[in-house]
PDB file of N, CA and C in Angstrom:
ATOM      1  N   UNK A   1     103.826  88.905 112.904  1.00  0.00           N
ATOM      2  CA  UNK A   1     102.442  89.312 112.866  1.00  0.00           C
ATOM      3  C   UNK A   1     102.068  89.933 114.211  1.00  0.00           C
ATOM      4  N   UNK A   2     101.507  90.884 114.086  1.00  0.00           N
ATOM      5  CA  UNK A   2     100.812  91.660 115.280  1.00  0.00           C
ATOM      6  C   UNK A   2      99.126  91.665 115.157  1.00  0.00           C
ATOM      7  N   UNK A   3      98.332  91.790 116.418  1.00  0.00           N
ATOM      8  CA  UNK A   3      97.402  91.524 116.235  1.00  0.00           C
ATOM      9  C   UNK A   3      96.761  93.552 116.592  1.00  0.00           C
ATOM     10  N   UNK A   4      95.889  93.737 115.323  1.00  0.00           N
ATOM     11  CA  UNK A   4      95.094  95.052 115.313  1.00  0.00           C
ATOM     12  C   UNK A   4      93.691  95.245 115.650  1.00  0.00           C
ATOM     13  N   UNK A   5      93.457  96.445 116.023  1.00  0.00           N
ATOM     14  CA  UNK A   5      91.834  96.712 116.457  1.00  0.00           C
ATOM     15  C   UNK A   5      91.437  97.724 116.045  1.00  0.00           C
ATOM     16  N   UNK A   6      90.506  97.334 115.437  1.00  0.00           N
ATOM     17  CA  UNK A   6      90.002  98.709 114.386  1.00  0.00           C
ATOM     18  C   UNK A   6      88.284  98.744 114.767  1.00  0.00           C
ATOM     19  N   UNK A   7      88.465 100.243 115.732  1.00  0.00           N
ATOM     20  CA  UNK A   7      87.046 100.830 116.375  1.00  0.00           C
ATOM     21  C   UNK A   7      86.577 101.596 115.500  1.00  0.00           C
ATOM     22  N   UNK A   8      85.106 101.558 115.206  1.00  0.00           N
ATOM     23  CA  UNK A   8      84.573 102.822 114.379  1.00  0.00           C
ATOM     24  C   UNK A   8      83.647 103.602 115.430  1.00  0.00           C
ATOM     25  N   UNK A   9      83.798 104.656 115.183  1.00  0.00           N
ATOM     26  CA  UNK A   9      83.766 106.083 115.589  1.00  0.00           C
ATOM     27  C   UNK A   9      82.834 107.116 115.051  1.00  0.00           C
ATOM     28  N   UNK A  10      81.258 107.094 115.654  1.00  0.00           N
ATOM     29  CA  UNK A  10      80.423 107.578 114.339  1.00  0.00           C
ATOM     30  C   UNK A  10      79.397 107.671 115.489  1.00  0.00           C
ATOM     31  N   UNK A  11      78.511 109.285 114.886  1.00  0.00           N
ATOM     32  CA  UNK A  11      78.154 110.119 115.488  1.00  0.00           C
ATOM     33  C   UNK A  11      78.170 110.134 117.075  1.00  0.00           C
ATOM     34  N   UNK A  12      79.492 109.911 117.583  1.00  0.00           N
ATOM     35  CA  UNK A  12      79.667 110.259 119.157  1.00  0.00           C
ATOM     36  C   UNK A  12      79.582 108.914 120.087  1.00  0.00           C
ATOM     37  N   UNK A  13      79.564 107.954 119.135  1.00  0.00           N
ATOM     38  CA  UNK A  13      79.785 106.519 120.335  1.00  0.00           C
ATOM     39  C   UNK A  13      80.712 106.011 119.274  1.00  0.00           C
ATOM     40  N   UNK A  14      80.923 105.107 120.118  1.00  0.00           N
ATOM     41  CA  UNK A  14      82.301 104.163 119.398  1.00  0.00           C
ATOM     42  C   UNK A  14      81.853 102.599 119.409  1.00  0.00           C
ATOM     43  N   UNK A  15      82.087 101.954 118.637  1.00  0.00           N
ATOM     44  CA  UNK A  15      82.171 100.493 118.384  1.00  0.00           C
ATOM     45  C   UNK A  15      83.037  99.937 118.652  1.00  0.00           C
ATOM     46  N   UNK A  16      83.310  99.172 119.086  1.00  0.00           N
ATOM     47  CA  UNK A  16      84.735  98.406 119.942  1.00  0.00           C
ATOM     48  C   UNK A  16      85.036  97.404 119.286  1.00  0.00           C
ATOM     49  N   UNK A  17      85.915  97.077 118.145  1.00  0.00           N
ATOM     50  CA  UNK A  17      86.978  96.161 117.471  1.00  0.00           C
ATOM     51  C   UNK A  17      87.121  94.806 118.609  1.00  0.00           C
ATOM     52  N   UNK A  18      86.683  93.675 119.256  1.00  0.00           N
ATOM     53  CA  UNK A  18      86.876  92.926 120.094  1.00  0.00           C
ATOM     54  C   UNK A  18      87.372  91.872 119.653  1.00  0.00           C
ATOM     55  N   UNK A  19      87.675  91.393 118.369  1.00  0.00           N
ATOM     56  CA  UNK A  19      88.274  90.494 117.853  1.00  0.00           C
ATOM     57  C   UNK A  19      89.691  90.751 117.222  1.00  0.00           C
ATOM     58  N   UNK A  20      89.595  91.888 116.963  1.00  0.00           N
ATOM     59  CA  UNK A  20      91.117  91.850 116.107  1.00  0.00           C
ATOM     60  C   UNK A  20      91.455  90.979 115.090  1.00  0.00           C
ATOM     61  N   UNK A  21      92.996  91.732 114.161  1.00  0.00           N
ATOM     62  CA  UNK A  21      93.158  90.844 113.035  1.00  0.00           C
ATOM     63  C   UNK A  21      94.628  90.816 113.254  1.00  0.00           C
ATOM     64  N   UNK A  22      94.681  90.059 112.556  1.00  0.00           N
ATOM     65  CA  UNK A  22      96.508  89.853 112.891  1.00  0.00           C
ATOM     66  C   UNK A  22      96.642  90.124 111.673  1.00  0.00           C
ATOM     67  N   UNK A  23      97.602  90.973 111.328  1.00  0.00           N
ATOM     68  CA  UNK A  23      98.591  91.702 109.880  1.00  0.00           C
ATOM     69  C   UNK A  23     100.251  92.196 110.499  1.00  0.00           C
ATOM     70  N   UNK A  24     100.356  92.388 109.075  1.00  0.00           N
ATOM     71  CA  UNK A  24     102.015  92.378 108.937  1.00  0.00           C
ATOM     72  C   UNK A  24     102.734  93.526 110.244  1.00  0.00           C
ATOM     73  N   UNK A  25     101.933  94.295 109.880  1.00  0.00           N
ATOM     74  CA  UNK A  25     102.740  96.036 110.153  1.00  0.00           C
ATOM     75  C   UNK A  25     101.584  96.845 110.975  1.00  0.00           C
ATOM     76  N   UNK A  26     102.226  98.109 110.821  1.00  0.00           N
ATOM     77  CA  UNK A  26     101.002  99.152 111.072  1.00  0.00           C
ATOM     78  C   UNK A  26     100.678  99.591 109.704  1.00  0.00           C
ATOM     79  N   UNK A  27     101.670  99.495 108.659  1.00  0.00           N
ATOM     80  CA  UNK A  27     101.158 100.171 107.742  1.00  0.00           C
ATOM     81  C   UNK A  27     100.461  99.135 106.681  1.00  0.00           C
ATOM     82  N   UNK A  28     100.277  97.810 106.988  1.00  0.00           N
ATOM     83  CA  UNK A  28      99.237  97.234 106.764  1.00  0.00           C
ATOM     84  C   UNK A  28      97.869  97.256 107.263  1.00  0.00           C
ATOM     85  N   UNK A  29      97.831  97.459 108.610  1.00  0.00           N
ATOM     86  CA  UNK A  29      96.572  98.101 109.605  1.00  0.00           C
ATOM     87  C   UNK A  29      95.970  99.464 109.216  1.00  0.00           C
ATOM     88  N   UNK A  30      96.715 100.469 108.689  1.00  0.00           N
ATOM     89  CA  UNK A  30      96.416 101.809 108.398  1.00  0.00           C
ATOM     90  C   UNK A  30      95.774 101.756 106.608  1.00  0.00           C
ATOM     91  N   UNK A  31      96.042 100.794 105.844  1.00  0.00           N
ATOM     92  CA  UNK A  31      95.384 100.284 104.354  1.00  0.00           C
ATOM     93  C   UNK A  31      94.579  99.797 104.717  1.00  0.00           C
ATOM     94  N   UNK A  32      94.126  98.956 105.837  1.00  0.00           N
ATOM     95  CA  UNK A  32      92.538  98.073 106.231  1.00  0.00           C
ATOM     96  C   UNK A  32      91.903  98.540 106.762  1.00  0.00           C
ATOM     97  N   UNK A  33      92.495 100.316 107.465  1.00  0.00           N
ATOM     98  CA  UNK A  33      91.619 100.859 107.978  1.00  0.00           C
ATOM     99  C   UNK A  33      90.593 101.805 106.665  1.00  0.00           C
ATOM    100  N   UNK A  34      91.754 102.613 105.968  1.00  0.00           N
ATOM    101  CA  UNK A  34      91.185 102.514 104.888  1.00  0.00           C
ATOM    102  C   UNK A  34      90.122 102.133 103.992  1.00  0.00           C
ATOM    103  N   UNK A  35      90.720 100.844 103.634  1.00  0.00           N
ATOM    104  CA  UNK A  35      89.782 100.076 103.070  1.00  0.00           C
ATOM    105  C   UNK A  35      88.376  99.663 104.259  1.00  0.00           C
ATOM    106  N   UNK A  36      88.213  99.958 105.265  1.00  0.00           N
ATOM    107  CA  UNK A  36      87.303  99.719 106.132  1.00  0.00           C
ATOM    108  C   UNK A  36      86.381 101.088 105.978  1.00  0.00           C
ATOM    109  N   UNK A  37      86.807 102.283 106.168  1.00  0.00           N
ATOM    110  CA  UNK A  37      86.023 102.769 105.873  1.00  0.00           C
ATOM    111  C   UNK A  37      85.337 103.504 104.856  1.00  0.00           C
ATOM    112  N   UNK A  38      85.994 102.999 103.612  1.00  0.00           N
ATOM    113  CA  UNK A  38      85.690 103.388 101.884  1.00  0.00           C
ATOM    114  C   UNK A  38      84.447 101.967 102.029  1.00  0.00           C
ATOM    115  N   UNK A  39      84.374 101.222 102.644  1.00  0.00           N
ATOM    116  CA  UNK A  39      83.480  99.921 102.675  1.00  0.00           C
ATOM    117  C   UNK A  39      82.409 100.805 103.632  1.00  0.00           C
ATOM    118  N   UNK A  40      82.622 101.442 104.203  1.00  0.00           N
ATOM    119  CA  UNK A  40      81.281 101.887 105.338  1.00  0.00           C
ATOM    120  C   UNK A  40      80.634 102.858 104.200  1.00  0.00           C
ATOM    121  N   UNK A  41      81.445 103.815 104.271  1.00  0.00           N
ATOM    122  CA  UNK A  41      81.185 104.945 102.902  1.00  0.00           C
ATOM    123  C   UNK A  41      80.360 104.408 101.908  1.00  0.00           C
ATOM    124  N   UNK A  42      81.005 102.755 101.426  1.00  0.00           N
ATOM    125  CA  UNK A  42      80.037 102.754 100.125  1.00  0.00           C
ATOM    126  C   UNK A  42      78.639 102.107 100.266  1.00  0.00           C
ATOM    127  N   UNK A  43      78.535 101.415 101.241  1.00  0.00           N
ATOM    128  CA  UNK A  43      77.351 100.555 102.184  1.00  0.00           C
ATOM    129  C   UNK A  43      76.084 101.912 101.723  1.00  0.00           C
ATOM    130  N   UNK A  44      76.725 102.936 102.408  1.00  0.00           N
ATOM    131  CA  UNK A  44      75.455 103.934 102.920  1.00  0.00           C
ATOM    132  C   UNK A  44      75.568 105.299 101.743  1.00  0.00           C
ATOM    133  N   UNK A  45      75.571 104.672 100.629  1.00  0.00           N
ATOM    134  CA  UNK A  45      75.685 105.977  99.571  1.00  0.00           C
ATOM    135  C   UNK A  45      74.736 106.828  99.634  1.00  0.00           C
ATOM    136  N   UNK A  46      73.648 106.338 100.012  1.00  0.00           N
ATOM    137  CA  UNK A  46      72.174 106.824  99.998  1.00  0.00           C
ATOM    138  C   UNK A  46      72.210 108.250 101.190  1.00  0.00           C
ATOM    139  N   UNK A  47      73.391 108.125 102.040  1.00  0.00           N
ATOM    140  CA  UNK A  47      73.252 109.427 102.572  1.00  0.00           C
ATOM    141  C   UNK A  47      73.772 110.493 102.065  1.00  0.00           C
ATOM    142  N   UNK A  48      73.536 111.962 102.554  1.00  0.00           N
ATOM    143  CA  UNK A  48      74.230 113.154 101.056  1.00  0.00           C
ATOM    144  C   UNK A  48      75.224 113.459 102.521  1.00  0.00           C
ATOM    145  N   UNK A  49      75.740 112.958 103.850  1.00  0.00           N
ATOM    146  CA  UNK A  49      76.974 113.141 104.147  1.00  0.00           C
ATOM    147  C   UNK A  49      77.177 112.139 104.994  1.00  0.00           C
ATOM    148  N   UNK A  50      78.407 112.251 104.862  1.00  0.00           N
ATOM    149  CA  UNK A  50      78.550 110.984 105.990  1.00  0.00           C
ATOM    150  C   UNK A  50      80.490 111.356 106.555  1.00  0.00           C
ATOM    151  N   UNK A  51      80.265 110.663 107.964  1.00  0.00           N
ATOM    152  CA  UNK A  51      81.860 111.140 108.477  1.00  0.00           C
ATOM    153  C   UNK A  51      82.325 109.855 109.296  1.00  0.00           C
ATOM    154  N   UNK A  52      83.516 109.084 109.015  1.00  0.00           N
ATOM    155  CA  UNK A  52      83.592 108.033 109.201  1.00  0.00           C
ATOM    156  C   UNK A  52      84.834 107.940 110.056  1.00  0.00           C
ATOM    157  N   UNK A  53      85.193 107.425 110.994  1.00  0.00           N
ATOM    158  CA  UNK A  53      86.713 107.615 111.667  1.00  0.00           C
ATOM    159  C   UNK A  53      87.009 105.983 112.454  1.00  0.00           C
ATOM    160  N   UNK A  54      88.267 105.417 111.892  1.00  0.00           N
ATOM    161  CA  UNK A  54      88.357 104.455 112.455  1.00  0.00           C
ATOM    162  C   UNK A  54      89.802 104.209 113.442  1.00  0.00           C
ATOM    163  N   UNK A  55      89.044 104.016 114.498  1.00  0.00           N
ATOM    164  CA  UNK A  55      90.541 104.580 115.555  1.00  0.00           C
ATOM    165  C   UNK A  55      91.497 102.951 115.153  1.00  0.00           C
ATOM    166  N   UNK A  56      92.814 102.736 115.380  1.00  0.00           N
ATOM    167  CA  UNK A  56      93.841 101.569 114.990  1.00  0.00           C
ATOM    168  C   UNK A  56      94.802 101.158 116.083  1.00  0.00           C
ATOM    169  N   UNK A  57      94.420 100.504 117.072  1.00  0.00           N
ATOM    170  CA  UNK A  57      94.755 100.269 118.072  1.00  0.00           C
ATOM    171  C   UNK A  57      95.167  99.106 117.895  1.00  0.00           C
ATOM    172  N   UNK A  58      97.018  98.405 119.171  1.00  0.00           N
ATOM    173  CA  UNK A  58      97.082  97.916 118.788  1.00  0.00           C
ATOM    174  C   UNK A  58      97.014  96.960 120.468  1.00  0.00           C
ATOM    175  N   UNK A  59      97.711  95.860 120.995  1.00  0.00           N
ATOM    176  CA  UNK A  59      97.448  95.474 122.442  1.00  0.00           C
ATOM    177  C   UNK A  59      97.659  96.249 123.042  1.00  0.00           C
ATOM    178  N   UNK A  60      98.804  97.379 123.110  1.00  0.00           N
ATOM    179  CA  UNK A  60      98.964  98.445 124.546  1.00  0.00           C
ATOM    180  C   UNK A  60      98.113  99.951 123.752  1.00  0.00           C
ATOM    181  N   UNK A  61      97.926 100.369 122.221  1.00  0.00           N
ATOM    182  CA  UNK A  61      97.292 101.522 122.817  1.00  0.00           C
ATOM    183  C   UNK A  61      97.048 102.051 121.454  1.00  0.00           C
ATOM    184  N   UNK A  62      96.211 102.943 121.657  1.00  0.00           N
ATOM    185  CA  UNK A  62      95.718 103.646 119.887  1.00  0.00           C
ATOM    186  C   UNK A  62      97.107 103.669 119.157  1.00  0.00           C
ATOM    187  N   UNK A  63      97.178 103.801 117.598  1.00  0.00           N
ATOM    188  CA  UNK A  63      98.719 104.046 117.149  1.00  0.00           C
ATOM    189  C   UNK A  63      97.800 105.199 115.629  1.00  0.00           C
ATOM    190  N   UNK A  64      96.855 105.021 115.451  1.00  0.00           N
ATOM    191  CA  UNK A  64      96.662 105.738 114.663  1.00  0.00           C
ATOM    192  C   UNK A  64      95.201 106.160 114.519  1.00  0.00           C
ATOM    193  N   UNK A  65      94.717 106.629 113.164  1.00  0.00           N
ATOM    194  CA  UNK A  65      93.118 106.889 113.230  1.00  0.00           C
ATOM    195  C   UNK A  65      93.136 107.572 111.427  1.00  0.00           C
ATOM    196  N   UNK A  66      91.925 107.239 110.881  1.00  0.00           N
ATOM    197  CA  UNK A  66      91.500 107.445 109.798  1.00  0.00           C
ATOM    198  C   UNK A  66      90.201 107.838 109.404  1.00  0.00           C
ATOM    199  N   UNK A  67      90.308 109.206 108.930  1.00  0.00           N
ATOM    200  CA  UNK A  67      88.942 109.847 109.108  1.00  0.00           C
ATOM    201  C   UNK A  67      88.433 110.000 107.601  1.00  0.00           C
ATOM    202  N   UNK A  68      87.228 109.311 107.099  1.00  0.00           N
ATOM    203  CA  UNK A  68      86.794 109.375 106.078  1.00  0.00           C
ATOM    204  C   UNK A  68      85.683 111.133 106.145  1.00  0.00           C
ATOM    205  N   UNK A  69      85.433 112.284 105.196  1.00  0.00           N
ATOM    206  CA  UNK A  69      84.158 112.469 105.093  1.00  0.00           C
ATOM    207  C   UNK A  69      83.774 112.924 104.087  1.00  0.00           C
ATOM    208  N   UNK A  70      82.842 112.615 103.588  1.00  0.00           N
ATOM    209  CA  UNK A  70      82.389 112.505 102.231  1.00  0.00           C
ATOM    210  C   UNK A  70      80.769 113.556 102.218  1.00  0.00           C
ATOM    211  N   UNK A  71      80.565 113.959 100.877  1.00  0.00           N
ATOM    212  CA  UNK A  71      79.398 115.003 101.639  1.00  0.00           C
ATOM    213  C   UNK A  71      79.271 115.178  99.561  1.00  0.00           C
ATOM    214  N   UNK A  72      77.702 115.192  99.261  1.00  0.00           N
ATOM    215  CA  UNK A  72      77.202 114.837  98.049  1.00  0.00           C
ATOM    216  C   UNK A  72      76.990 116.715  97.925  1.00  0.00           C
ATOM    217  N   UNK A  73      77.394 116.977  96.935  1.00  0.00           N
ATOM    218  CA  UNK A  73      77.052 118.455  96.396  1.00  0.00           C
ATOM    219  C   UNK A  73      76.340 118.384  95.255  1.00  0.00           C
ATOM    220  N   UNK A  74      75.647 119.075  95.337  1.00  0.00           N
ATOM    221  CA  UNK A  74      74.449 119.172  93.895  1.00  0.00           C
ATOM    222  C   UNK A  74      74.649 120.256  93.183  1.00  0.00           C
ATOM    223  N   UNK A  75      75.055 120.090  91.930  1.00  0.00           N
ATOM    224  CA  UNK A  75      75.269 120.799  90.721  1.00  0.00           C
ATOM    225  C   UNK A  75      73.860 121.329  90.147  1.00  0.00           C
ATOM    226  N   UNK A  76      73.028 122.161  90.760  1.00  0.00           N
ATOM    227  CA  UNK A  76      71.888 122.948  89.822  1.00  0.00           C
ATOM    228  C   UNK A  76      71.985 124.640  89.725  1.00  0.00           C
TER     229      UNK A  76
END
């Protein structure tokens, strides 16, 4: 087990992950990042865009990043 930090990254400041989670892999960390930000995404449906990025850091240093953006188009 390794321990992960997953910062979110939204409109130009960052949130700092200070607890961490301990999971298998990275490519268990890179599915929770995922799933982390399809969970932010669905929180705030009510906006018509939204851009979500969650950096995946692990004790010595970023290893990845996952950028959600989603944007409501109107069919008239």
């Amino acid at each position: 087990m390794a321990q992960f930090f997953f910062d979110l990254q939204e409109d130009g400041s960052v949130l700092l992950d200070r607890e961490g989670v301990d999971l298998a892999d990275a490519q268990q960390a890179e599915l929770k990042a995922w799933q982390t930000a399809c969970d932010i995404a669905k929180d705030n449906a009510g906006q018509r865009s939204r851009s979500i990025k969650i950096l995946v850091r692990d004790q010595h240093a970023e290893i990845l990043a996952v950028e959600l953006n989603a944007t409501v188009l109107a069919k008239r």
